[in-house]
PDB file of N, CA and C in Angstrom:
ATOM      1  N   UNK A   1      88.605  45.637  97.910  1.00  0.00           N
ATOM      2  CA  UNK A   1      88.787  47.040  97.664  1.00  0.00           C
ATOM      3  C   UNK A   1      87.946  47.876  98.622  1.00  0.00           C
ATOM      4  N   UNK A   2      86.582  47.129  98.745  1.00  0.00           N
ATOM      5  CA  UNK A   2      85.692  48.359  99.913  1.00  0.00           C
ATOM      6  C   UNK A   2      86.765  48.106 101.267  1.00  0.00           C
ATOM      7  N   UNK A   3      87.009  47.103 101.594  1.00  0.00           N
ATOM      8  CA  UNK A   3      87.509  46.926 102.679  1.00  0.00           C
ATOM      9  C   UNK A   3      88.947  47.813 103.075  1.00  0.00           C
ATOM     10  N   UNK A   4      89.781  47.958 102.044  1.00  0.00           N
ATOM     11  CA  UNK A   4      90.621  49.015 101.854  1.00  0.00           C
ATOM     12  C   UNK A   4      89.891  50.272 101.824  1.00  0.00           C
ATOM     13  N   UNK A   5      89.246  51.070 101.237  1.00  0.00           N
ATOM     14  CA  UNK A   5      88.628  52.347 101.473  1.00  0.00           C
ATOM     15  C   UNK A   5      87.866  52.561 102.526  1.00  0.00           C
ATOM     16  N   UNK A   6      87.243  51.525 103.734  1.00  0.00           N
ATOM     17  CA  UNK A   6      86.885  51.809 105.099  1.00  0.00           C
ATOM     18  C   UNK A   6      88.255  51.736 105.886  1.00  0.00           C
ATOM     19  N   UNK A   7      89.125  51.367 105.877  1.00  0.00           N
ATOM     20  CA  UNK A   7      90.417  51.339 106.324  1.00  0.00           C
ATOM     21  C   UNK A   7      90.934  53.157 106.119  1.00  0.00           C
ATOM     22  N   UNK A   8      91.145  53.297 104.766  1.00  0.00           N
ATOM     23  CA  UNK A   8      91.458  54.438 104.866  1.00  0.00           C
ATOM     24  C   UNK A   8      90.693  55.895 105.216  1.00  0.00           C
ATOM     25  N   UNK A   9      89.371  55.547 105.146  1.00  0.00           N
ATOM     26  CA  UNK A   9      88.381  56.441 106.443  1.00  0.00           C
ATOM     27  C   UNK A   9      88.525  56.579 107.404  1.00  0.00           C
ATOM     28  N   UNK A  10      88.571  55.384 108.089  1.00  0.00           N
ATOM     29  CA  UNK A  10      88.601  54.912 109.615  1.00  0.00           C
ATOM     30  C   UNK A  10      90.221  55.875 110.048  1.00  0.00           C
ATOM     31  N   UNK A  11      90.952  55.509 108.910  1.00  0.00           N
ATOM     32  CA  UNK A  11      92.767  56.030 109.183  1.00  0.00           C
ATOM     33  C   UNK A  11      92.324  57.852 109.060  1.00  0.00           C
ATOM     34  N   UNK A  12      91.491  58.128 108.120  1.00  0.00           N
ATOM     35  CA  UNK A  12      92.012  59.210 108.065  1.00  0.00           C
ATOM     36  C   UNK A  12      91.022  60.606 109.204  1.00  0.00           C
ATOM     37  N   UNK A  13      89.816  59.478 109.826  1.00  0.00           N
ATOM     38  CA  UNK A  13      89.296  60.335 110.867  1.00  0.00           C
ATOM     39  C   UNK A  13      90.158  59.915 111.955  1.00  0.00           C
ATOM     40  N   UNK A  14      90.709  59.406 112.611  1.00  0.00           N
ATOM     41  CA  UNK A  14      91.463  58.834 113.249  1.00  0.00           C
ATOM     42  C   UNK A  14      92.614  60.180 113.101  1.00  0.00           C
ATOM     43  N   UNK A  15      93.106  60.317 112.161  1.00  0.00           N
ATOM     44  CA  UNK A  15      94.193  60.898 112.050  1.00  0.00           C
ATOM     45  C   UNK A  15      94.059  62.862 112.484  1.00  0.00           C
ATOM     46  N   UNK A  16      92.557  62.941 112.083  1.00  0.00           N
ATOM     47  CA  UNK A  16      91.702  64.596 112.007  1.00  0.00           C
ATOM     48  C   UNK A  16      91.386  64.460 113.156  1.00  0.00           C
ATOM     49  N   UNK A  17      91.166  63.368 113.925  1.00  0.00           N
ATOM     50  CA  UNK A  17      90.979  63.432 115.743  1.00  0.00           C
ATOM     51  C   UNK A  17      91.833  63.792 116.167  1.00  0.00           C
ATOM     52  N   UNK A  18      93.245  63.420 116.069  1.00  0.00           N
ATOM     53  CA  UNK A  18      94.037  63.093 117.018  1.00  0.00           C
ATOM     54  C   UNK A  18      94.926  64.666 116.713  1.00  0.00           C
ATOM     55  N   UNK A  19      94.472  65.379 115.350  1.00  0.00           N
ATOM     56  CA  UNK A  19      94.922  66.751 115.363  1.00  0.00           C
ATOM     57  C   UNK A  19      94.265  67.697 115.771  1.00  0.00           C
ATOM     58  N   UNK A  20      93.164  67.455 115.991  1.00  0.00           N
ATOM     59  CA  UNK A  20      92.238  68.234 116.492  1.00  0.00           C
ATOM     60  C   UNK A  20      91.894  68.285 118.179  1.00  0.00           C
ATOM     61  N   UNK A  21      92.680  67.124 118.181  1.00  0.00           N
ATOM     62  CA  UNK A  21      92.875  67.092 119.855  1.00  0.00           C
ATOM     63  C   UNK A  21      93.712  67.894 120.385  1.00  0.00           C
ATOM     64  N   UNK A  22      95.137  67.484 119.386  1.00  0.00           N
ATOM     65  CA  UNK A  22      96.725  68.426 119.860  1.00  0.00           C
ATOM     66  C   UNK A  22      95.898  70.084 119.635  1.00  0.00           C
ATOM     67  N   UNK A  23      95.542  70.602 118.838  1.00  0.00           N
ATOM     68  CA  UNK A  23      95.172  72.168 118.269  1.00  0.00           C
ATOM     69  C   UNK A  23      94.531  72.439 120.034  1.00  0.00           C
ATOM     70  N   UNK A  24      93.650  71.561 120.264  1.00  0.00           N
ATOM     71  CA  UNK A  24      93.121  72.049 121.345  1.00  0.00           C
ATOM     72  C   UNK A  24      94.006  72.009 122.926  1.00  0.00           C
ATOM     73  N   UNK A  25      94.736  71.162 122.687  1.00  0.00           N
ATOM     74  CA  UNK A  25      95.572  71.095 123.881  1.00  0.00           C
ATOM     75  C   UNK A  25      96.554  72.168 123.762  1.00  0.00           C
ATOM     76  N   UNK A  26      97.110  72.911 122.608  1.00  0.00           N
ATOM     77  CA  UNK A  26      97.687  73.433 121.953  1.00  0.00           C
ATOM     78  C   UNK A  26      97.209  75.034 122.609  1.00  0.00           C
ATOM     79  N   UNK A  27      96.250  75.396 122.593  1.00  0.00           N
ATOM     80  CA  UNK A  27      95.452  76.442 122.560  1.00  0.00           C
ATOM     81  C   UNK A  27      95.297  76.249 123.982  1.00  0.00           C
ATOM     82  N   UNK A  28      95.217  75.476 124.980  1.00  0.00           N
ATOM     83  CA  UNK A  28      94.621  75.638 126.069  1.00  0.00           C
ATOM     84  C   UNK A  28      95.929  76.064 126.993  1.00  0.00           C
ATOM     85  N   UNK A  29      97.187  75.751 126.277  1.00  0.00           N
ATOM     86  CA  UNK A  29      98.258  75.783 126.893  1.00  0.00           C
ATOM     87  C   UNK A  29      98.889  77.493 125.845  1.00  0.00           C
ATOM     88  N   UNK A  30      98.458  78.165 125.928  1.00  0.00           N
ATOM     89  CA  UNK A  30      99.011  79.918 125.296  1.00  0.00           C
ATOM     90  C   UNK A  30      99.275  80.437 126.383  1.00  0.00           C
ATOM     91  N   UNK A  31      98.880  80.707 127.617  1.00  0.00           N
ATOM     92  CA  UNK A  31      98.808  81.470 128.158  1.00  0.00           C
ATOM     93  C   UNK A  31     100.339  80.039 129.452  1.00  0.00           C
ATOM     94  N   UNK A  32     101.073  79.498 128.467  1.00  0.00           N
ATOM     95  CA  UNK A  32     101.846  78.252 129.444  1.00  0.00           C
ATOM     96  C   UNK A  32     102.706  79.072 130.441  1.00  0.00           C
ATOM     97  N   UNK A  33     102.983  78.483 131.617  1.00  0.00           N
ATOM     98  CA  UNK A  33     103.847  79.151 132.759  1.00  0.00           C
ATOM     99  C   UNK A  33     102.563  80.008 133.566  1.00  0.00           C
ATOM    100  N   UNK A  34     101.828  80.249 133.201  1.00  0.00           N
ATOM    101  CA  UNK A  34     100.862  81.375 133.654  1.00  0.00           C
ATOM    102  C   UNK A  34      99.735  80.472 134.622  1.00  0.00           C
ATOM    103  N   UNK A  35      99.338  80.104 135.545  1.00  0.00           N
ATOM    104  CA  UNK A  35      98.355  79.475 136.455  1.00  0.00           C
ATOM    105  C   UNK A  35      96.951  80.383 135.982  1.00  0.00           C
ATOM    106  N   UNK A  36      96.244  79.553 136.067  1.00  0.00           N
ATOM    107  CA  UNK A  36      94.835  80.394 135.242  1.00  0.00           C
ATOM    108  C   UNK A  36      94.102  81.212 136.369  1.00  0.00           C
ATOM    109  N   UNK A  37      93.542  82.117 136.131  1.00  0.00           N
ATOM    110  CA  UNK A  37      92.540  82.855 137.469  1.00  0.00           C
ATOM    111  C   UNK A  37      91.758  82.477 138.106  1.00  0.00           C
ATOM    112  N   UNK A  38      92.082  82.728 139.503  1.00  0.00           N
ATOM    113  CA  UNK A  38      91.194  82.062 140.287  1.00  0.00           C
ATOM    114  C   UNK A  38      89.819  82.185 140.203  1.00  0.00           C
ATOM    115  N   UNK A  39      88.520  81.572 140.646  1.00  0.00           N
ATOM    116  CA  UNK A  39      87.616  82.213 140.553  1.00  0.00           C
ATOM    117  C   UNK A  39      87.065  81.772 142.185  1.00  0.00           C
ATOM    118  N   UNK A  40      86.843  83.168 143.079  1.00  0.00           N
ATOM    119  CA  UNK A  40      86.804  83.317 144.454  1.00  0.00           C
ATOM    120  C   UNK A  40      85.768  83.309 145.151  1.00  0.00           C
ATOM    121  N   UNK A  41      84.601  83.117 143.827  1.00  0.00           N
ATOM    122  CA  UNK A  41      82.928  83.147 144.091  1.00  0.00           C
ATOM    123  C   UNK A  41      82.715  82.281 145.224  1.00  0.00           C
ATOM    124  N   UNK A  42      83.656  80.980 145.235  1.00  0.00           N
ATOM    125  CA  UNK A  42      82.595  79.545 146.434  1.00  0.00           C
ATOM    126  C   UNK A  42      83.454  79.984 147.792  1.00  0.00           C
ATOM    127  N   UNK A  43      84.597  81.234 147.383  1.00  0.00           N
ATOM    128  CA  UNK A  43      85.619  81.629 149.066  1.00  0.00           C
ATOM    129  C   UNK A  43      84.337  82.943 149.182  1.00  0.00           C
ATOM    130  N   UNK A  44      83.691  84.007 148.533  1.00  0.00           N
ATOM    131  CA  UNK A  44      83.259  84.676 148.904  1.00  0.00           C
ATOM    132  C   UNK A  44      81.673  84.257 149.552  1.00  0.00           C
ATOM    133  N   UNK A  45      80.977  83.478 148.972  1.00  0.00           N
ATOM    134  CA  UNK A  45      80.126  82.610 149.421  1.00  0.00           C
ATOM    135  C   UNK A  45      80.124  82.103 150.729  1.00  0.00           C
ATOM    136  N   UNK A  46      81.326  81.522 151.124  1.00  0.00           N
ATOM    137  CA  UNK A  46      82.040  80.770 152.271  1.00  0.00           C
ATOM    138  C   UNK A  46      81.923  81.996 153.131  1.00  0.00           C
ATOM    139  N   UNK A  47      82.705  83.254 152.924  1.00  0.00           N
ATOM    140  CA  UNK A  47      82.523  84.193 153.950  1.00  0.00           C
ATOM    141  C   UNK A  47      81.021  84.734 154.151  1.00  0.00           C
ATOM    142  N   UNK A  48      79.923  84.742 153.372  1.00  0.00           N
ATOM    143  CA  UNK A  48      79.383  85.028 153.509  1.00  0.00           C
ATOM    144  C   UNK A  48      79.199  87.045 153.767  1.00  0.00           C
ATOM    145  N   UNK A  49      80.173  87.615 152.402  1.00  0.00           N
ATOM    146  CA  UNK A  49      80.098  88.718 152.796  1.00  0.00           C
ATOM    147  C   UNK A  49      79.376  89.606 152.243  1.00  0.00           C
ATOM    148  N   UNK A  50      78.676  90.762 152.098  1.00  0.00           N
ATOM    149  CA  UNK A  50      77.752  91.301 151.985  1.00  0.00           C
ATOM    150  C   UNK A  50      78.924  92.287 150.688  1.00  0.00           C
ATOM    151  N   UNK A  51      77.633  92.936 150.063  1.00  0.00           N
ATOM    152  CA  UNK A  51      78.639  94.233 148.392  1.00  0.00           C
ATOM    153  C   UNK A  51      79.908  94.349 148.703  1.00  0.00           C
ATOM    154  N   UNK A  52      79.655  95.284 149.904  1.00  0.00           N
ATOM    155  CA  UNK A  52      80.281  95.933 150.551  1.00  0.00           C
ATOM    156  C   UNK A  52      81.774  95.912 150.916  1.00  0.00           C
ATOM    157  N   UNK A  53      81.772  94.619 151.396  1.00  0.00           N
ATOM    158  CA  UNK A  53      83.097  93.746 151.827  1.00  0.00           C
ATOM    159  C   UNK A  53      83.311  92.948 150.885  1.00  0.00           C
ATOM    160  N   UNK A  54      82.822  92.406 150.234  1.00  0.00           N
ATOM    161  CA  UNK A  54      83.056  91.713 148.957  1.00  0.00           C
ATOM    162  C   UNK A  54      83.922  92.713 148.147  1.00  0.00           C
ATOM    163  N   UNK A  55      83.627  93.845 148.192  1.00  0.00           N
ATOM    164  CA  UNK A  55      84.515  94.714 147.123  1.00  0.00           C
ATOM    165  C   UNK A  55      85.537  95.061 147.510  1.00  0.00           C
ATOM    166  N   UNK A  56      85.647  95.813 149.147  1.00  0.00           N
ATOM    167  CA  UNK A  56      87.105  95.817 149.582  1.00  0.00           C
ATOM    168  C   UNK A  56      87.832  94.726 150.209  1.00  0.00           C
ATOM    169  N   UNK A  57      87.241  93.804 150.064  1.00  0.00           N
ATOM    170  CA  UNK A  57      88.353  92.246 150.025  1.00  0.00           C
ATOM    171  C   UNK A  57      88.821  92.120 148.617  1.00  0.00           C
ATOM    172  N   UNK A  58      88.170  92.415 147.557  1.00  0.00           N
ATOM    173  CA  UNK A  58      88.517  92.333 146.439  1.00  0.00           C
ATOM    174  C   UNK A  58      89.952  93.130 146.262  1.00  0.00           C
ATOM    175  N   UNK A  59      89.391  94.517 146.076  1.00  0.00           N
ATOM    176  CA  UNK A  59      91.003  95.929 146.323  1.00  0.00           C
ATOM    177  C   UNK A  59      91.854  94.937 146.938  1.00  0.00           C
ATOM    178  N   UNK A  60      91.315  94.750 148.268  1.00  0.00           N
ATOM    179  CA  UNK A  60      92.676  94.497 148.989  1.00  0.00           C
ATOM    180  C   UNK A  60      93.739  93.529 148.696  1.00  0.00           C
ATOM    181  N   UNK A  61      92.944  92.534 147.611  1.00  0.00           N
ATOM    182  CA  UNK A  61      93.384  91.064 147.067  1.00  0.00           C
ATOM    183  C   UNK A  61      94.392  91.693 146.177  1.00  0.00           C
ATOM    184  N   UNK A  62      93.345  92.566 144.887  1.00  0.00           N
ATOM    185  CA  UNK A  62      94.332  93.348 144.482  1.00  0.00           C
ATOM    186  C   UNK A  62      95.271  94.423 144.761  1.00  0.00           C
ATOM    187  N   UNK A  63      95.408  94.720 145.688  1.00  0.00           N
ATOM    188  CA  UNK A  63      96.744  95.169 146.370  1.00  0.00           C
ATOM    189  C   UNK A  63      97.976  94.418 146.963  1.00  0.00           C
ATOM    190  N   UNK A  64      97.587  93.295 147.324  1.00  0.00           N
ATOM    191  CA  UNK A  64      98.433  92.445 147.637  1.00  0.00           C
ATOM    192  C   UNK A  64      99.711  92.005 146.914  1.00  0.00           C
ATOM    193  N   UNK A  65      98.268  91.405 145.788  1.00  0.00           N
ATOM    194  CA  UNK A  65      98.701  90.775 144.845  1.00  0.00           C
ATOM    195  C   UNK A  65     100.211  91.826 143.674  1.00  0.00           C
ATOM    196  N   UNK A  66      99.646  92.844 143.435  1.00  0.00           N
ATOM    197  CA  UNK A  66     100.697  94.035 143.403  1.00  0.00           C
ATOM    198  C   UNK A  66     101.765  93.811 144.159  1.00  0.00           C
ATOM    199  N   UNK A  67     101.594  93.922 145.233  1.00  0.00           N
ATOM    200  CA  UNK A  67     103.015  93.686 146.173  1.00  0.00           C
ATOM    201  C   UNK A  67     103.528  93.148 145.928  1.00  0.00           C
ATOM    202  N   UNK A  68     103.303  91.584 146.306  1.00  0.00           N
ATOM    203  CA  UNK A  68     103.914  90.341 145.593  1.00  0.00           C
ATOM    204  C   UNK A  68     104.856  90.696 144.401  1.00  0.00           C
ATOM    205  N   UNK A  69     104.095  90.583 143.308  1.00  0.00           N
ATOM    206  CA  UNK A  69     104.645  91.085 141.955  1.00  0.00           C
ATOM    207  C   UNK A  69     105.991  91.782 141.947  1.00  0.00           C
ATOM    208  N   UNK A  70     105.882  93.015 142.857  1.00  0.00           N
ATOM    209  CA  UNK A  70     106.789  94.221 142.906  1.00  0.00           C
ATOM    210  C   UNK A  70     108.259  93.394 143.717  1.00  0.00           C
ATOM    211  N   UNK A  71     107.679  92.542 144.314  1.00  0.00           N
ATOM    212  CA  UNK A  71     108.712  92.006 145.105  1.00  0.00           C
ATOM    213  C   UNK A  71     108.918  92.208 145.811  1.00  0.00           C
ATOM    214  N   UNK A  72     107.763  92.588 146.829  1.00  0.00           N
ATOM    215  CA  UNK A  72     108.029  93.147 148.156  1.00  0.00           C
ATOM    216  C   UNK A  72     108.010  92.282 149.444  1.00  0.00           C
ATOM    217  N   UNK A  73     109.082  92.025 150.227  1.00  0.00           N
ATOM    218  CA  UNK A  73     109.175  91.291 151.286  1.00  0.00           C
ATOM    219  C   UNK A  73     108.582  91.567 152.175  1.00  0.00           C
ATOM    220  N   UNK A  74     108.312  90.882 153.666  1.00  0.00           N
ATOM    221  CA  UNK A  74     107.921  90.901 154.502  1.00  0.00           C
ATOM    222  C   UNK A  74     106.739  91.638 155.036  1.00  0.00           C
ATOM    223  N   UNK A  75     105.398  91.199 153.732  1.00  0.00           N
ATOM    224  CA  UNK A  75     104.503  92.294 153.719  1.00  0.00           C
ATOM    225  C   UNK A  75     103.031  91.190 154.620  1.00  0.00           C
ATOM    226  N   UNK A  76     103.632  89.894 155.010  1.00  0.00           N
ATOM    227  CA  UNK A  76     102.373  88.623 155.239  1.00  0.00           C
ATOM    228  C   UNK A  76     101.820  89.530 156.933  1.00  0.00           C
ATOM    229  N   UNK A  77     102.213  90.226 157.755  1.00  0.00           N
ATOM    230  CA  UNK A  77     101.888  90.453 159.054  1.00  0.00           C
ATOM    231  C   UNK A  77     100.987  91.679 158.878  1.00  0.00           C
ATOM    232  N   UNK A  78     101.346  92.833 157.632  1.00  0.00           N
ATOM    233  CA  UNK A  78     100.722  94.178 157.639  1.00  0.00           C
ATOM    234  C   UNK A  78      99.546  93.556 156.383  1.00  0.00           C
ATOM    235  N   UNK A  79      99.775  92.382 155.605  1.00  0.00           N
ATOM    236  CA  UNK A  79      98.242  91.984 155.171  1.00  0.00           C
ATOM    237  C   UNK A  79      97.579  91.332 155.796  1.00  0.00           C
ATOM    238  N   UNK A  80      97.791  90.895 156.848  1.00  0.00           N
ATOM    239  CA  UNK A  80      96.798  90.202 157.831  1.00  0.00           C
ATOM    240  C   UNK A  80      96.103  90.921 158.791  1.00  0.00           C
ATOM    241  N   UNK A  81      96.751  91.863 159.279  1.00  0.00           N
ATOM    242  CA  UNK A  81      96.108  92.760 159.907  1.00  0.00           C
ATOM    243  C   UNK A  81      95.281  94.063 158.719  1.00  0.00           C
ATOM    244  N   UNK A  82      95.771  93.759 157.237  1.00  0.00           N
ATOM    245  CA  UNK A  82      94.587  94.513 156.553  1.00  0.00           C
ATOM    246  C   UNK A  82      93.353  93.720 156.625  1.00  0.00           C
ATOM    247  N   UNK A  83      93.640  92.537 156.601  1.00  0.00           N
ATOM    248  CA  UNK A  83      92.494  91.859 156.057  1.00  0.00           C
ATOM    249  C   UNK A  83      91.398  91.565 157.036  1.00  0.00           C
ATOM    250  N   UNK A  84      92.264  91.531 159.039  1.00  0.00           N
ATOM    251  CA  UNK A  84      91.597  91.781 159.686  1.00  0.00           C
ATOM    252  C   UNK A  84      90.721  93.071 159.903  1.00  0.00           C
ATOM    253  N   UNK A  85      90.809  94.219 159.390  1.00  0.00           N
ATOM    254  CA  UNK A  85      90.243  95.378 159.182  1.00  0.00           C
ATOM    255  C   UNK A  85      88.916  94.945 158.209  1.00  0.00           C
ATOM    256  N   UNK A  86      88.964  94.209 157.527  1.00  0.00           N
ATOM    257  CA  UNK A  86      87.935  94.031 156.953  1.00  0.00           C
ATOM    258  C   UNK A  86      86.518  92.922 157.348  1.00  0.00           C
ATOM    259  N   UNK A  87      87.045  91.753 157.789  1.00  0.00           N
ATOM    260  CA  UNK A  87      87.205  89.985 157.787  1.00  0.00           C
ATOM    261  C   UNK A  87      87.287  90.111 159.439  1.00  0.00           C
ATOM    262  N   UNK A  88      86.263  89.335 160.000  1.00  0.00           N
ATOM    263  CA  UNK A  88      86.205  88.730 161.002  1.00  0.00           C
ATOM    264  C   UNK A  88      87.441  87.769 161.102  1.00  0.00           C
ATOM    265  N   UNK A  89      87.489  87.218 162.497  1.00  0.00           N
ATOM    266  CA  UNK A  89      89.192  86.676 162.884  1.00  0.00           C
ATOM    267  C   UNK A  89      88.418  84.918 162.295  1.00  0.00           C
ATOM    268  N   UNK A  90      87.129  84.938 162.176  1.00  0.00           N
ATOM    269  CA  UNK A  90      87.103  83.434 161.804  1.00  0.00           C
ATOM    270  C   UNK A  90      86.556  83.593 160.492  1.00  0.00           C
ATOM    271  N   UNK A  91      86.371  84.743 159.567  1.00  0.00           N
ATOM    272  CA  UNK A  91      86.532  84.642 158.300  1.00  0.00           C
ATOM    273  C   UNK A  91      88.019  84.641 158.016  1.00  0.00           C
ATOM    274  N   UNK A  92      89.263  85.156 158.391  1.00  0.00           N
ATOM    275  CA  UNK A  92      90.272  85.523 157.865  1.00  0.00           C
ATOM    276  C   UNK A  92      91.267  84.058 157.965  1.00  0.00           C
ATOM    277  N   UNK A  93      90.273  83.044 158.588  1.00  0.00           N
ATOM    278  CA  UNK A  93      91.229  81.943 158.984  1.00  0.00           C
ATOM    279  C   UNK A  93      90.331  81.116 157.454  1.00  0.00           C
ATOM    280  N   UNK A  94      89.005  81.012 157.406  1.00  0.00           N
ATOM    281  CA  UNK A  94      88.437  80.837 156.351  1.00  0.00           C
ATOM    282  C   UNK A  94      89.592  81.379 155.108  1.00  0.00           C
ATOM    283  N   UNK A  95      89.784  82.588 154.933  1.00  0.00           N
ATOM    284  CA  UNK A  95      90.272  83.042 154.142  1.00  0.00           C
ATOM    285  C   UNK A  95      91.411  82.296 153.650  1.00  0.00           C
ATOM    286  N   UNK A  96      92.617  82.231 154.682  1.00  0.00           N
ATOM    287  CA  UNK A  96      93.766  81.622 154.771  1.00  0.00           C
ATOM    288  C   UNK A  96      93.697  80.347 153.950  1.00  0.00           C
ATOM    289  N   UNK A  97      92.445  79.698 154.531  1.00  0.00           N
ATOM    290  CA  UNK A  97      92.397  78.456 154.484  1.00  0.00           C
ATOM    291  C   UNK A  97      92.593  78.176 153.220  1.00  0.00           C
ATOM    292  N   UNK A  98      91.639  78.933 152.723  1.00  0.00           N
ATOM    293  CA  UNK A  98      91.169  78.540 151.172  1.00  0.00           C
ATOM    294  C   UNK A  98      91.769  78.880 150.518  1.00  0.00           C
ATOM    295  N   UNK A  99      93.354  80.265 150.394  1.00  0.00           N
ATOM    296  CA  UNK A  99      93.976  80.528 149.464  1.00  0.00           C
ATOM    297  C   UNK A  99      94.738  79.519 149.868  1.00  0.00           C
ATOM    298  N   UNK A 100      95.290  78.701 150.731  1.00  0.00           N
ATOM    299  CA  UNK A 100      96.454  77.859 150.907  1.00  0.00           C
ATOM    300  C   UNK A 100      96.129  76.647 150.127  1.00  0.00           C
ATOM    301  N   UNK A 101      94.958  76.198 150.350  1.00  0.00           N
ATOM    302  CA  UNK A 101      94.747  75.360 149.185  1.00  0.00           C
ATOM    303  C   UNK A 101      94.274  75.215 147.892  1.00  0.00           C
ATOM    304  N   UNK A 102      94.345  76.485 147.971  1.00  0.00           N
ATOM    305  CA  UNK A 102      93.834  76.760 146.370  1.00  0.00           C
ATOM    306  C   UNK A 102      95.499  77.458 145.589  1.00  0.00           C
ATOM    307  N   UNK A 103      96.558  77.107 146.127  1.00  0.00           N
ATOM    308  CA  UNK A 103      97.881  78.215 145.843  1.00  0.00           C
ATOM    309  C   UNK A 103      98.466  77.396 144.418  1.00  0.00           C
ATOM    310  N   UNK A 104      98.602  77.785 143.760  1.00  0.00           N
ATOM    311  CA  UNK A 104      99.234  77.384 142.528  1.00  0.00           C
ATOM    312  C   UNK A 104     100.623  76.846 142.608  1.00  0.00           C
ATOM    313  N   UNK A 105     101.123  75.900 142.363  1.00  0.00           N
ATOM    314  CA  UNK A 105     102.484  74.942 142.243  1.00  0.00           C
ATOM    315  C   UNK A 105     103.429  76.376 142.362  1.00  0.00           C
ATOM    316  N   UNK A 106     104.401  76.318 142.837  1.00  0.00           N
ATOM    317  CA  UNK A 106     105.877  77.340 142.480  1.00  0.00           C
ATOM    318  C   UNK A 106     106.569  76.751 141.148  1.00  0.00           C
ATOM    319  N   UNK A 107     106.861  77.877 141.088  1.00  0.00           N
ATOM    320  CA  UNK A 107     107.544  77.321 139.877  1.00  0.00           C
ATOM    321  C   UNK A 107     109.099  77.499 140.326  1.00  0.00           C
ATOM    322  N   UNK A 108     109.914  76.710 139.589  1.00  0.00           N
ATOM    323  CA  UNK A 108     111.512  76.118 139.846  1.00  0.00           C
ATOM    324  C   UNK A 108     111.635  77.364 138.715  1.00  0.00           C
ATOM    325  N   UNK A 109     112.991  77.999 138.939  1.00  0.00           N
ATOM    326  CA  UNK A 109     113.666  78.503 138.058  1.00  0.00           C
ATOM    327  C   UNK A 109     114.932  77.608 137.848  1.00  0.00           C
ATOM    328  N   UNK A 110     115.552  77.492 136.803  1.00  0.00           N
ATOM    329  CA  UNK A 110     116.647  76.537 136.138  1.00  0.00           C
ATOM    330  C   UNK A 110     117.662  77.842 136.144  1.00  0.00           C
ATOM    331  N   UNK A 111     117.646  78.889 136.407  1.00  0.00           N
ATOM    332  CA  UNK A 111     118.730  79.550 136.557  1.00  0.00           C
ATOM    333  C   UNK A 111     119.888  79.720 137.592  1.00  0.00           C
ATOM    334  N   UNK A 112     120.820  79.907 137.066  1.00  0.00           N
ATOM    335  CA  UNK A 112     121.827  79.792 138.352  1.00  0.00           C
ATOM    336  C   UNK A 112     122.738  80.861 138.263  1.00  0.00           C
TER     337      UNK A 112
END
């Protein structure tokens, strides 16, 4: 009989794990379809840029990023030359670098 009631302990933490795992996988996935925010601290570091430029690289990120959104085409030549306004020509390759590999999967649309 003890041996049956450690059985059904063992079963029933076993069982409060393995829901408490899903709740959390569950929760980590709310925000699903959505790629989580970058965080640009070890690219701004990398440039080594001072308040100053740190803040209007920031705007400008967020301006971009707007564009994008809006759906605006053929905007990659007039943000490169923003960003050269800001960004040395061997920070802006830095720059490049690091959003290209930091770019979030595309997503497939199933629509047709």
């Amino acid at each position: 009989m003890k041996t049956l009631s450690t059985f059904l302990r063992q079963l029933t933490l076993a069982v409060l794990m393995s829901s408490l795992t899903g709740l959390a996988l569950a929760e980590g996935q709310r925000g699903e379809g959505k790629p989580p925010k970058p965080d640009f601290t070890a690219l701004f570091e990398q440039l080594q840029l001072s308040d100053e430029k740190r803040s209007a690289l920031q705007a400008l990120m967020k301006k971009h990023h707007e564009a994008r959104r809006e759906g605006a085409k053929g905007l990659r030549e007039q943000h490169r030359t923003e960003l050269g306004a800001v960004l040395t020509d061997e920070q802006v390759e830095i720059f490049e670098s690091y959003m290209k590999s930091n770019r979030p999967p595309r997503r497939h649309s199933d629509k047709k």
